[in-house]
Protein backbone atom coordinates (compact mmCIF):
# COMPACT_ATOMS: atom_id res chain seq x y z
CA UNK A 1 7.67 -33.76 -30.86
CA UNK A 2 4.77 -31.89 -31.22
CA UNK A 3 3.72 -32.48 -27.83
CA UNK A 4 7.28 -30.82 -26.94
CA UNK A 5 6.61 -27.56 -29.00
CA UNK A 6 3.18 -26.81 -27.93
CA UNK A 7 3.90 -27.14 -24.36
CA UNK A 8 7.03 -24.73 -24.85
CA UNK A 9 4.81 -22.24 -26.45
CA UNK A 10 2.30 -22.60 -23.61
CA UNK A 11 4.94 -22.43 -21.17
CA UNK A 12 6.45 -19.02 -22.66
CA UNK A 13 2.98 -17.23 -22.69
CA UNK A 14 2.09 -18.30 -19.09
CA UNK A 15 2.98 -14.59 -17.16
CA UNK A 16 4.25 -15.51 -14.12
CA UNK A 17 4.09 -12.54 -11.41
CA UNK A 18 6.58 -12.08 -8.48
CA UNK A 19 6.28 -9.81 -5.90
CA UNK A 20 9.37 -7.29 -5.77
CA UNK A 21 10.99 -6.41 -2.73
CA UNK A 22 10.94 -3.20 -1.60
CA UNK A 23 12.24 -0.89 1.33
CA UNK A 24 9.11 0.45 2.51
CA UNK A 25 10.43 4.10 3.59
CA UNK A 26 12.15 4.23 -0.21
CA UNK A 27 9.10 3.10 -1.55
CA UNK A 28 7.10 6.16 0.53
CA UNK A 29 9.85 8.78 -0.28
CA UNK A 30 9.23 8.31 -3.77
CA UNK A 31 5.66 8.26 -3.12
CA UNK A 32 6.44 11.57 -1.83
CA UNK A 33 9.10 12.67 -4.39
CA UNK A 34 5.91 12.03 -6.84
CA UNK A 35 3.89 14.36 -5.21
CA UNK A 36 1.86 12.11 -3.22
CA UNK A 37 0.58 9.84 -5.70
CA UNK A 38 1.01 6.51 -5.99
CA UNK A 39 -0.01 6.45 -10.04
CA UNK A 40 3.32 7.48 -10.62
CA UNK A 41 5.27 4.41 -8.98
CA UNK A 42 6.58 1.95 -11.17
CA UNK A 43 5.02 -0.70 -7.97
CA UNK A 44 1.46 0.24 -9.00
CA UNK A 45 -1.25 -2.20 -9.52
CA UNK A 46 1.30 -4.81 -8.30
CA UNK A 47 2.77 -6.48 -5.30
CA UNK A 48 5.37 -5.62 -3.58
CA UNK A 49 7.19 -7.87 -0.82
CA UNK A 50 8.40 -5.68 2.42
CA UNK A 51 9.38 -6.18 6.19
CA UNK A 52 7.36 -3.37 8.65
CA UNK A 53 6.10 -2.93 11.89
CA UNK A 54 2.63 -2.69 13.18
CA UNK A 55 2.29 0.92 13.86
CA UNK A 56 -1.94 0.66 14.20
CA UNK A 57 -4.50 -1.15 13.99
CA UNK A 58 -8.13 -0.05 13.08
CA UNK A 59 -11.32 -0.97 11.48
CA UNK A 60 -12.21 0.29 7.51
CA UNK A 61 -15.58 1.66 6.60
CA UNK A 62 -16.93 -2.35 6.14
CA UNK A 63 -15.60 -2.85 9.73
CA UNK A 64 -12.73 -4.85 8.33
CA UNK A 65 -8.97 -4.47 9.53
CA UNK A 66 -6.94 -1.76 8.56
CA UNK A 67 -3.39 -1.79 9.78
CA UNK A 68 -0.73 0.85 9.60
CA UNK A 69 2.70 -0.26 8.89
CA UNK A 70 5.77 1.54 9.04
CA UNK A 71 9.10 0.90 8.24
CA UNK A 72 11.50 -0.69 11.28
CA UNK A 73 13.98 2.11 10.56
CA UNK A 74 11.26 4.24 12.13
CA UNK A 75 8.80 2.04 13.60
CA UNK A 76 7.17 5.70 15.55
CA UNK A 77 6.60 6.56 11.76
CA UNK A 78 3.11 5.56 9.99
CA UNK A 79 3.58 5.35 6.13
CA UNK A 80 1.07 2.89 4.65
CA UNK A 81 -2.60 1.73 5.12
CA UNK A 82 -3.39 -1.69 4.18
CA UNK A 83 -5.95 -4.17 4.38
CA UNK A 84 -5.39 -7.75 3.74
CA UNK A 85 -6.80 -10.16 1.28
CA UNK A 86 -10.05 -12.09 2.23
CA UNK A 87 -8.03 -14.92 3.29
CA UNK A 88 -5.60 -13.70 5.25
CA UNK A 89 -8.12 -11.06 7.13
CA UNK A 90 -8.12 -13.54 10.39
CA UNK A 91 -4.17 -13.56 10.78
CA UNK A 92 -4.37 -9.67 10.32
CA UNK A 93 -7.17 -9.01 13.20
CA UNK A 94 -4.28 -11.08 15.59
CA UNK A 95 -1.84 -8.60 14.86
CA UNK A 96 -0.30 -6.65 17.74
CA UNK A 97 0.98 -2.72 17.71
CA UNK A 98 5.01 -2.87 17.58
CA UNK A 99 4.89 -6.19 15.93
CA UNK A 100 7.94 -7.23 12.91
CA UNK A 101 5.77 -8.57 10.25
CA UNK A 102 6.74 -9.49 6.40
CA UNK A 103 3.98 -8.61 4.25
CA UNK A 104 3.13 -8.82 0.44
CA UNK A 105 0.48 -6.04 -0.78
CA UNK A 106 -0.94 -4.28 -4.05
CA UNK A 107 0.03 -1.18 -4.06
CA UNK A 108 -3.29 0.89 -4.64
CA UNK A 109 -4.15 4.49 -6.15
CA UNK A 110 -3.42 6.97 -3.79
CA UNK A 111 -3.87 10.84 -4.38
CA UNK A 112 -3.01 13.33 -1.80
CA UNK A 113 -3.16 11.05 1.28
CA UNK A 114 -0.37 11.49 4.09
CA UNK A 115 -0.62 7.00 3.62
CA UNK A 116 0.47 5.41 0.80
CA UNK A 117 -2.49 2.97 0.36
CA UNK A 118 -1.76 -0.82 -0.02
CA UNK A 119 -4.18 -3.55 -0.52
CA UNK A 120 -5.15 -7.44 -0.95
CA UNK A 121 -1.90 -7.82 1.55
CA UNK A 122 -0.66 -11.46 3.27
CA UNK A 123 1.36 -11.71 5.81
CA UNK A 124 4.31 -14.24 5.30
């Protein structure tokens, strides 16, 4: 019995996290609406779960990947820079300009920037 309770306390103060699933061009009007800054989004510091289309690709400052995604309502459209997590960095450098992805990322502090910045991102 005491086995029983312990685990059930355990189990209730394990924080599980999910990523929520988001419309990217809502998610980058209210980026917007909140006067370009992403400190003001209820997504920030945690993942969010989106479709989007490859509008770039490019190298960051370490020579990593940086991809631009926008949303396939307006696929022309950059909204977001993101680079992925460590592990998925090799799946990102294979990505192709125009491509339908579904992606999970951090949304990341962003001030003043025309991109709403994502990070630590996986494709799915």
């Amino acid at each position: 019995m005491l086995k029983k309770i312990a685990l059930s306390i355990l189990l209730s103060q394990t924080s599980v996290s999910f990523a929520q699933t988001v419309q990217l061009d809502e998610l980058y009007q209210r980026y917007v609406e909140a006067d370009y800054s992403s400190l003001e989004l209820p997504e920030y510091n945690n993942e969010v779960d989106f479709k989007a289309v490859v509008a770039a690709l490019d190298e960051n400052m370490e020579g990593g990947v940086l991809a631009e995604f926008s949303s396939p309502n307006d696929p022309e459209t950059a909204l977001t820079r993101a680079t992925p997590a460590d592990r998925a960095a090799a799946k990102f450098s294979q990505l192709k300009e125009g491509q339908k992805v579904q992606v999970k990322c951090t949304v990341e502090m962003t001030s003043g920037s025309e991109y709403l910045s994502l990070g630590e991102c996986n494709l799915k």
